[in-house]
Protein backbone atom coordinates (compact mmCIF):
# COMPACT_ATOMS: atom_id res chain seq x y z
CA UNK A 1 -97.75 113.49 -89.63
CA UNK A 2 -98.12 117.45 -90.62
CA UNK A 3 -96.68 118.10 -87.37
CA UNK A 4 -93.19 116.05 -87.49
CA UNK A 5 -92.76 118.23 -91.30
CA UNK A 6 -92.78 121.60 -88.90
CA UNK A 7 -90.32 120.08 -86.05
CA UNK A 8 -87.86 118.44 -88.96
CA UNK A 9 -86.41 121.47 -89.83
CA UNK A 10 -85.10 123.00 -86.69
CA UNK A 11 -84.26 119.15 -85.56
CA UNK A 12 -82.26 118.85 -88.61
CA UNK A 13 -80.45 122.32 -88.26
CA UNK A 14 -79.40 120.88 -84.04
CA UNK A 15 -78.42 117.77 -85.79
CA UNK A 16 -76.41 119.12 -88.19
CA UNK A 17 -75.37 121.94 -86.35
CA UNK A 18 -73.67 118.94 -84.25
CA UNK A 19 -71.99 117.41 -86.82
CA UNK A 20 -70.13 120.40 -88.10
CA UNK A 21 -69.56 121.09 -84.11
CA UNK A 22 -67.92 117.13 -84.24
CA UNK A 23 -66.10 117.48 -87.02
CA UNK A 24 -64.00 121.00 -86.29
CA UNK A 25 -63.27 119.49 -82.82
CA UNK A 26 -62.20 116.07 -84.11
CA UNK A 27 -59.97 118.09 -86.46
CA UNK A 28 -57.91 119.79 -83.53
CA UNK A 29 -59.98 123.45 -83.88
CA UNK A 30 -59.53 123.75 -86.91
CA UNK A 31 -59.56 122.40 -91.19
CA UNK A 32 -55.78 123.90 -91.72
CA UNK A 33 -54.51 120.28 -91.94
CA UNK A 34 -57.18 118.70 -94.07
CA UNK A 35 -56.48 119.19 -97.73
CA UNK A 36 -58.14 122.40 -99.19
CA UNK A 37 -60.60 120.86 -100.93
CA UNK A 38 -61.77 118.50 -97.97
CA UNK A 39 -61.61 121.59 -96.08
CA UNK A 40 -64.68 122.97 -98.28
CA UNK A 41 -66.57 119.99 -99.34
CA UNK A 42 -67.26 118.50 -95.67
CA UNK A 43 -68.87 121.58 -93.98
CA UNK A 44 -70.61 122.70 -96.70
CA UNK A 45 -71.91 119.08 -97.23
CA UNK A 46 -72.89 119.10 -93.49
CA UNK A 47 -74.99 122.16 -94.23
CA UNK A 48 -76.12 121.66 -97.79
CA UNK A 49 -77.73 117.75 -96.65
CA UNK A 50 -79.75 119.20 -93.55
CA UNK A 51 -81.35 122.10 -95.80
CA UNK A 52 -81.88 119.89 -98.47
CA UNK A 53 -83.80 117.02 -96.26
CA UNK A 54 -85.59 120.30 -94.52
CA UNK A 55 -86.88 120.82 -98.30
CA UNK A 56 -87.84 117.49 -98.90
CA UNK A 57 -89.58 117.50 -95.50
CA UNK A 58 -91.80 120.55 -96.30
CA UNK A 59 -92.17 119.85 -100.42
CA UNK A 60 -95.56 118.99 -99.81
CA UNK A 61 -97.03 122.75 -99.18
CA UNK A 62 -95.45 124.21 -101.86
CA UNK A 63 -92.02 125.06 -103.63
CA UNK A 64 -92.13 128.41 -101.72
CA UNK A 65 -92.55 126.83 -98.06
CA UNK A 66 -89.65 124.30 -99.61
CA UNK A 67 -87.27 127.10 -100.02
CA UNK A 68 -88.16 129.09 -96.93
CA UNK A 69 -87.59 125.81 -95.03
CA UNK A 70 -83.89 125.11 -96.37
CA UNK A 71 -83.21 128.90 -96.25
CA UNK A 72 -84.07 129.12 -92.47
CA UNK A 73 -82.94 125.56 -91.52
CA UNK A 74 -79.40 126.51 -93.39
CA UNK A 75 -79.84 129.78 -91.20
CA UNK A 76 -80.93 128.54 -87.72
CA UNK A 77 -77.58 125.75 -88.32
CA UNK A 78 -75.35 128.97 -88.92
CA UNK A 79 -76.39 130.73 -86.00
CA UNK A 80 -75.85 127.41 -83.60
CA UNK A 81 -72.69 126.14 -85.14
CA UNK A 82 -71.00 129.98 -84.34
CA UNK A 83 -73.22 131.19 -81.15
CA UNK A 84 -73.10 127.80 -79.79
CA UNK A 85 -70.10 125.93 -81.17
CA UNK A 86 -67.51 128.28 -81.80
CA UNK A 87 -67.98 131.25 -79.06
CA UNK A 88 -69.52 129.28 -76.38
CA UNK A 89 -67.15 126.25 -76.33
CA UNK A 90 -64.32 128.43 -77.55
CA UNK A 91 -63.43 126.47 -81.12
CA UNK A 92 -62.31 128.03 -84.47
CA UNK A 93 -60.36 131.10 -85.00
């Protein structure tokens, strides 16, 4: 079990990482046409719910290793939903 607690966190970045992915390209390319609070609530909940089950996943060593976890998972997400998402398949502004 103290393995699938290290490989949750950069699963749950890919995964959510998707689901922003999903969402901007269901939207047209972009949130312009969504209300503006919609807009901000929806990605940041697709980010904010990965970190936060990354924290949960890692609570057991320690507050510290807790924080690092949603910090980097939050991080690693970031980095694939602009690398990946919006240069590579060309979405966004």
């Amino acid at each position: 079990m103290g393995r699938v607690r290290w490989i949750a966190p950069p699963l749950l970045a890919a995964a959510g990482a998707a689901v922003v992915v999903a969402i901007v390209e269901n939207a047209g390319g972009d949130l312009s046409a969504w209300p503006e609070w919609q807009a901000i609530a929806v990605p940041a909940a697709a980010f904010a719910v990965p970190a936060a089950l990354s924290a949960v996943a890692t609570w057991r060593w320690g507050v510290w290793v807790a924080i690092l976890s949603a910090v980097g998972c939050a991080a690693a997400q970031f980095a694939l939903v602009f690398g990946v998402g919006f240069l590579a398949l060309g979405y966004g502004p």
